[in-house]
C-alpha atoms as a PDB file:
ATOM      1  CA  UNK A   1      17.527 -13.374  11.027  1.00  0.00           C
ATOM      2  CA  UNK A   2      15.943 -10.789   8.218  1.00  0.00           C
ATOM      3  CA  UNK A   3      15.516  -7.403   8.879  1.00  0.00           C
ATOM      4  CA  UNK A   4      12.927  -5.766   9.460  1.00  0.00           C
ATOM      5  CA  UNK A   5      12.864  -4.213   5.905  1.00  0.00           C
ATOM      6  CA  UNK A   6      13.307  -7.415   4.531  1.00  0.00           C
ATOM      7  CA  UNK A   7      10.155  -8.439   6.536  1.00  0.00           C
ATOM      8  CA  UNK A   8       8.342  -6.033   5.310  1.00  0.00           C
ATOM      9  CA  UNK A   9       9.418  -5.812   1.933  1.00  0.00           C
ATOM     10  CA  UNK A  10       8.106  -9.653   1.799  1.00  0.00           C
ATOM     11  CA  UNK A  11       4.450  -8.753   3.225  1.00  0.00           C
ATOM     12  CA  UNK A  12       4.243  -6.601   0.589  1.00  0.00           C
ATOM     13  CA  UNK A  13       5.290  -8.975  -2.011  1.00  0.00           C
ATOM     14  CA  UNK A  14       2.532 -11.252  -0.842  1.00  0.00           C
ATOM     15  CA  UNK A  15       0.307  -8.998  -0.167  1.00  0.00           C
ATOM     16  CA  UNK A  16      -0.220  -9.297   3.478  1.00  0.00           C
ATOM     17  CA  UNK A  17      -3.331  -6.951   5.303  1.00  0.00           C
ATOM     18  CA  UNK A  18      -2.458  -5.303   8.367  1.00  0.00           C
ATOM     19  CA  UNK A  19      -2.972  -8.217  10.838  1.00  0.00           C
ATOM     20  CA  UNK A  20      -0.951 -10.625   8.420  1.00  0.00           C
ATOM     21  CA  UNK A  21       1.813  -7.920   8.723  1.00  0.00           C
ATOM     22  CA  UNK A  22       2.083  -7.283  12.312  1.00  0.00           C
ATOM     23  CA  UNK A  23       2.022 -10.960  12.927  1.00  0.00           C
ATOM     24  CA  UNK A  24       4.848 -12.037  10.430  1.00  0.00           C
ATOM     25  CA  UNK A  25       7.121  -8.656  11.836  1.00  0.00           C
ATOM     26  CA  UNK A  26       6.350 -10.164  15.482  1.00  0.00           C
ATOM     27  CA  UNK A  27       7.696 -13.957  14.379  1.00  0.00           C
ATOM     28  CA  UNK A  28      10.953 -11.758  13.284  1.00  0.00           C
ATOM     29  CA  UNK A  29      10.982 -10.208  16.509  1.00  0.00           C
ATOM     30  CA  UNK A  30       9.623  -6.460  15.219  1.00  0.00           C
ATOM     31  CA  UNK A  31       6.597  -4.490  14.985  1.00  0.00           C
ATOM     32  CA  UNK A  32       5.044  -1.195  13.500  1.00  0.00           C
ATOM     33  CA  UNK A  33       6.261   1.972  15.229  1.00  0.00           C
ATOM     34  CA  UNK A  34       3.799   5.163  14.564  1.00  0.00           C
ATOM     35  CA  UNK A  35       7.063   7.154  15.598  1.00  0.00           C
ATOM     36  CA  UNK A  36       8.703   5.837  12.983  1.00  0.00           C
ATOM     37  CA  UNK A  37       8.480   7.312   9.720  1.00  0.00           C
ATOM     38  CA  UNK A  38       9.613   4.434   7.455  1.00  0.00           C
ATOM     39  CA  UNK A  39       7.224   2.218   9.087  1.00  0.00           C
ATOM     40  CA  UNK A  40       4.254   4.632   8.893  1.00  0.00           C
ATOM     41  CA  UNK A  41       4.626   5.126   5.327  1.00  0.00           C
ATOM     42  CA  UNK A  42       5.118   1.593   4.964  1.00  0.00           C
ATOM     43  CA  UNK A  43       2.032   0.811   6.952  1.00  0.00           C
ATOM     44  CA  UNK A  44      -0.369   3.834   5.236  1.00  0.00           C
ATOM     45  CA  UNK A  45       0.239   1.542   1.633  1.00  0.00           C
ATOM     46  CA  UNK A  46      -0.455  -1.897   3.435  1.00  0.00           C
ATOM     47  CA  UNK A  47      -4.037  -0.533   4.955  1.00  0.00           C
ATOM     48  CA  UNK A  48      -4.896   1.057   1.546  1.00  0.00           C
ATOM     49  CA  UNK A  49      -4.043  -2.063  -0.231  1.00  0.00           C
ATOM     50  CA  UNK A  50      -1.568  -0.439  -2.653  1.00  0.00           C
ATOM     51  CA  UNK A  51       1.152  -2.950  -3.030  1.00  0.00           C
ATOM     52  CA  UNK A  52       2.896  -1.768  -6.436  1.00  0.00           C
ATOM     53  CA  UNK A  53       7.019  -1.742  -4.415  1.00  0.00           C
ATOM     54  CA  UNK A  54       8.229   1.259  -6.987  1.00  0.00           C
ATOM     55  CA  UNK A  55       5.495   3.669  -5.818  1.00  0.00           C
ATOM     56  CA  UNK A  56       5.814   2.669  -1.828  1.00  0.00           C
ATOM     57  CA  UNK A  57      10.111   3.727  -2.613  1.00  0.00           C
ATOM     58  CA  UNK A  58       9.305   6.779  -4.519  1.00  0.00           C
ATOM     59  CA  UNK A  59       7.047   7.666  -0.743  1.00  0.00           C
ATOM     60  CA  UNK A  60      10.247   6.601   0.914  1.00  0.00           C
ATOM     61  CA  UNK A  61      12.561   8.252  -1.366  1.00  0.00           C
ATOM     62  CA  UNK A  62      11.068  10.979  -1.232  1.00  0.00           C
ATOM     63  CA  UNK A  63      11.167  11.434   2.578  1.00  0.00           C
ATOM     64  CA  UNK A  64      14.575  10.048   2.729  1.00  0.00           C
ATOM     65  CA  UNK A  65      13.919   7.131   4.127  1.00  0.00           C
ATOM     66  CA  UNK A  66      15.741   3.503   3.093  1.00  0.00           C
ATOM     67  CA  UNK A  67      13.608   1.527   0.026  1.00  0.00           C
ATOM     68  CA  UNK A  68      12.462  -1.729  -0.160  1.00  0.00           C
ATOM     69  CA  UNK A  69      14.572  -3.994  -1.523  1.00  0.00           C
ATOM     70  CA  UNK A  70      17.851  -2.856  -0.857  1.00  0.00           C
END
């Protein structure tokens, strides 16, 4: 069973939209929290179509939050 990093780190590698995303995080048993900051960065890149993985973990980084890909 991934996590739900992992399941998100992979809709970004393929370059999932916002529907794609919440429907391959509810296969893994997840979903997008807006009271979670990880997920709202995550989310903010994903609707704004900015898939590039080292700036989304310099957002995280920078807010102390875990990075894609770890």
């Amino acid at each position: 069973m991934p996590s739900k990093k992992t399941v998100l780190a992979l809709a970004i590698a393929l370059r999932l939209n916002t529907d794609e995303t919440q429907d391959i995080l509810a296969c893994a048993g997840y979903a997008l929290s807006h009271s979670v900051q990880f997920d709202v960065i995550v989310e903010f890149f994903i609707v704004h179509e900015m898939f590039d993985v080292f700036t989304i973990n310099e957002m995280l980084f920078r807010y102390e939050q875990p990075l894609l890909g770890q």
